[in-house]
Structures are given as C-alpha cells and as structure tokens.
Protein backbone atom coordinates (compact mmCIF):
# COMPACT_ATOMS: atom_id res chain seq x y z
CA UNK A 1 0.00 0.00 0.00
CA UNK A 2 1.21 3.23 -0.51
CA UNK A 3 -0.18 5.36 2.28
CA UNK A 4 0.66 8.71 0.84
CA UNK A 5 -0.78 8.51 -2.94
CA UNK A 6 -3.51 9.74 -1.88
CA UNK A 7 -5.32 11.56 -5.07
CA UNK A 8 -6.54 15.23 -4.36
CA UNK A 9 -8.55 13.09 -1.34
CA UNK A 10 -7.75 15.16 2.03
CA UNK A 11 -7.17 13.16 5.17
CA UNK A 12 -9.83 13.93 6.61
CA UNK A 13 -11.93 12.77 4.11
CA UNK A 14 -14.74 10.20 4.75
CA UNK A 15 -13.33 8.48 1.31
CA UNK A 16 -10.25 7.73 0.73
CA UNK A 17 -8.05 5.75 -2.86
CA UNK A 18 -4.81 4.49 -2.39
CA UNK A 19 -3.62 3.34 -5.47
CA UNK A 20 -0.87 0.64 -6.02
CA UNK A 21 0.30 0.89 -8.70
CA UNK A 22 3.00 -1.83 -8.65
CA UNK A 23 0.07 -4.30 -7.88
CA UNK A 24 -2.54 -2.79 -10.23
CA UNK A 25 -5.02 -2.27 -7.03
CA UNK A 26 -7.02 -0.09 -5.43
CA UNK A 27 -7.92 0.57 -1.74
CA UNK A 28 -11.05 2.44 -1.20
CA UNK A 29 -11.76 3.25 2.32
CA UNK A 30 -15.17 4.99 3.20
CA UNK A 31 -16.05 5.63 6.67
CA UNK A 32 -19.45 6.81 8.51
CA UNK A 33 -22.90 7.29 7.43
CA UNK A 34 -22.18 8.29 3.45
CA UNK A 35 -25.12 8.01 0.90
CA UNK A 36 -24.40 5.89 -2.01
CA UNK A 37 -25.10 8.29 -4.67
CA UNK A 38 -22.35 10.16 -2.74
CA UNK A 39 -19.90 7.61 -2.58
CA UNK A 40 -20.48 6.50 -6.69
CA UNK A 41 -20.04 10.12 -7.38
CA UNK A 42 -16.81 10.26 -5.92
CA UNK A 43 -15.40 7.28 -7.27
CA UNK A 44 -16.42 8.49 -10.49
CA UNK A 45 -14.85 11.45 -9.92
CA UNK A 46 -11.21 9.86 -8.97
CA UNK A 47 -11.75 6.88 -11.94
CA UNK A 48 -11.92 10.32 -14.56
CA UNK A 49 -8.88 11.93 -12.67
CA UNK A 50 -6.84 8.10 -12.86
CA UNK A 51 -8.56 6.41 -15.60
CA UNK A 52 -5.69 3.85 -15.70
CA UNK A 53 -6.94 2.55 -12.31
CA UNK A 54 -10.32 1.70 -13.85
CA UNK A 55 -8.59 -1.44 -14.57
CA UNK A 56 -7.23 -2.25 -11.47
CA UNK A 57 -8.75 -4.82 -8.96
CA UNK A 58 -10.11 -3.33 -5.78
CA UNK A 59 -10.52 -3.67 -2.28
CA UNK A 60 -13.49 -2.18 -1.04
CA UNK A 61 -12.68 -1.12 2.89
CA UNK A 62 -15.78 -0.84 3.96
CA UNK A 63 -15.90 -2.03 8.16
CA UNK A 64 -16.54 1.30 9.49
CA UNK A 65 -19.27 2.23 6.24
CA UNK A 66 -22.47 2.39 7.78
CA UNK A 67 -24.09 4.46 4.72
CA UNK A 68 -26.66 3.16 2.77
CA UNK A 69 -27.35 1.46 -0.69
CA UNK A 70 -29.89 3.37 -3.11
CA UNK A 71 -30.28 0.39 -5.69
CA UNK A 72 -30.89 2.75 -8.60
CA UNK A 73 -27.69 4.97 -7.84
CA UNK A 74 -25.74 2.04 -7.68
CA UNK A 75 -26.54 0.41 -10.79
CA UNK A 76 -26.10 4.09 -12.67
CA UNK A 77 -22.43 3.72 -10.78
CA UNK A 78 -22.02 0.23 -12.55
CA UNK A 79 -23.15 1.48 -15.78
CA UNK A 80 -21.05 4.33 -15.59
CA UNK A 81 -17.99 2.46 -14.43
CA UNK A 82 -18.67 -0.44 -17.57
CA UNK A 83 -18.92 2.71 -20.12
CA UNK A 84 -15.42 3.98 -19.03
CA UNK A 85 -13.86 0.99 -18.47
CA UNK A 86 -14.91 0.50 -22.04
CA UNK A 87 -14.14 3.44 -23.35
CA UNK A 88 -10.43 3.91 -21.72
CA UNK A 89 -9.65 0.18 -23.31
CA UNK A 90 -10.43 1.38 -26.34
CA UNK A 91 -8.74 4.45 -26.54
CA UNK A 92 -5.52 2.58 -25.44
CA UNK A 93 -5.90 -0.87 -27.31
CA UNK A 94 -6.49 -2.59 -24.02
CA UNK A 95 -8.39 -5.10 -23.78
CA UNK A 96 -11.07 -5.81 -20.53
CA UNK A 97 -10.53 -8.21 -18.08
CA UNK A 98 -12.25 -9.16 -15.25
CA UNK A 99 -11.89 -6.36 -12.21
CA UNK A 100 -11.56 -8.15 -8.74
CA UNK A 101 -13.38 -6.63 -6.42
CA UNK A 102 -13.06 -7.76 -3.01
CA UNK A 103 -15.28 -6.06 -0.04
CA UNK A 104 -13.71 -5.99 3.24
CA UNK A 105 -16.94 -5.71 6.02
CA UNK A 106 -18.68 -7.12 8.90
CA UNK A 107 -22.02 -6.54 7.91
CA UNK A 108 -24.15 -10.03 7.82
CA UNK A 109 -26.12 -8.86 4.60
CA UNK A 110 -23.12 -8.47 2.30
CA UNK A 111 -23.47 -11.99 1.06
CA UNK A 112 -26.94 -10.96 -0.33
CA UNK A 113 -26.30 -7.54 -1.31
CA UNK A 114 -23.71 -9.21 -3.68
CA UNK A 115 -25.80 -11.28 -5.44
CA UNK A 116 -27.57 -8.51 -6.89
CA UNK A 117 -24.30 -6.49 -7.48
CA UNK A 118 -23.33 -9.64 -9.47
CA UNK A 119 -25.84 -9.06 -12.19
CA UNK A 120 -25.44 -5.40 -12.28
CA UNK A 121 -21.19 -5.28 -12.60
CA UNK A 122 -20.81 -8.43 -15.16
CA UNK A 123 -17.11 -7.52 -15.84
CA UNK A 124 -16.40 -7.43 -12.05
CA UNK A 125 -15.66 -11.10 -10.10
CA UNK A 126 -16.83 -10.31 -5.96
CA UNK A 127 -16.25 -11.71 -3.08
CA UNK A 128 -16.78 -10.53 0.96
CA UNK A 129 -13.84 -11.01 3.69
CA UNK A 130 -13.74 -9.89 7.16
CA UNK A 131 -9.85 -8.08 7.12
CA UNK A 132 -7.51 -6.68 4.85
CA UNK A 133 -5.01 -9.64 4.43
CA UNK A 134 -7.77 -12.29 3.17
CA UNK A 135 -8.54 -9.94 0.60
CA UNK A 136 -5.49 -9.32 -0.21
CA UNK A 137 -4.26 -13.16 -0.58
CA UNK A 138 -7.86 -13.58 -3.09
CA UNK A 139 -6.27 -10.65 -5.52
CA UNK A 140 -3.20 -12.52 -4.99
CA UNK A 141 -4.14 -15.86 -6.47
CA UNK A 142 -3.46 -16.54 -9.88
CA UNK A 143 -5.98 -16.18 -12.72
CA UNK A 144 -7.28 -18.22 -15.06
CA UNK A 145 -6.18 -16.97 -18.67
C-alpha cells in the first residue's frame, strides 16, 4: 500500500483511494454514514482523474461504512464504471478483463447484497472477507487466462 498517494482526497476525508500501482489495485476506504449516490459520485470522480486505475482490482474497505445502498444509484455507478472501463480500453488498445473486487466488512447482509451487485457489474468477479489480508491473498491468487 502506498499510504501517501492519496489523489486530491484530504485526510480527513470520509473516502479515501490508495492506489498501487506496482500491484494494479485499489484501496477504497469509506467511513461513517455516506449516501451511495455520494460515494459512486466520488469514485467516479477519482476513476476520470486516474482512468488507468479503472482497470485495477479493488478492495473495497468498507468495516466502518455504515451508509446506505440506493439500488438505482448504484446500478447508474455500474453502468457508468462499464462505459469507461470500455471506453479507456479502447482508446488505449487494451483489452477488458475481469476487475476483482473484493469487499472488506462485517455486515451479515453483504453476502446478499452481492448477489444482486453480481448481475449489475458483469465484468467485475466479488467476493466478501472480514480483514484486509484475506482480501489481499484472493487478488493474490493466480488467474485463469
């Protein structure tokens, strides 16, 4: 992790993006009660700022997120995210491979919540851990060609 690539974000910031770029990952930390149309904005806002990250797998550190999910927001946030993945591949003769995306939480509903985010991201492979080093060894493993 690199703890001080921290991209126009402030400290103090509720959401944070530490970029590796050695790895090809992304930490995003949010913390306290953030709304998700909030939170999909500002991703958004740091993917168009650091488009090469839009490839990169993520880790989603979300234990101290206690925000909510508006359904419609979040599926404009995949759409969005698809369209620029897209459109950054293309631009740069890239071509799309599956984002990891692994969510770091203790909330009991994740497992649930993912099988709708499933259908919604279908270039995005997810998975739920409880800390920071299980995620971390899943974007580690090898994948398949």
């Amino acid at each position: 992790m690199i703890a001080d690539d921290r991209v126009n974000i402030p400290m103090s910031s509720p959401i944070s993006f530490e970029p590796d770029h050695v790895k090809r990952r992304l930490v995003r930390r949010a913390v306290g009660d953030i709304k998700s149309d909030e939170l999909s904005s500002r991703i958004i806002a740091y993917y168009r700022e650091n488009p090469e990250t839009l490839h990169y797998d993520v880790i989603n550190h979300y234990v101290r997120f206690t925000g909510s999910m508006d359904w419609p927001a979040v599926q404009a946030y995949y759409r969005a995210v698809e369209e620029m993945r897209a459109e950054h591949a293309r631009l740069h003769g890239l071509t799309l491979r599956v984002v990891r995306s692994a969510i770091i939480t203790h909330d009991p509903m994740a497992e649930m919540l993912l099988r709708v985010m499933r259908e919604m991201a279908r270039g995005m492979e997810f998975r739920v851990f409880r800390d920071l080093a299980e995620a971390e060894a899943w974007l580690d493993e090898p994948r398949d060609p």
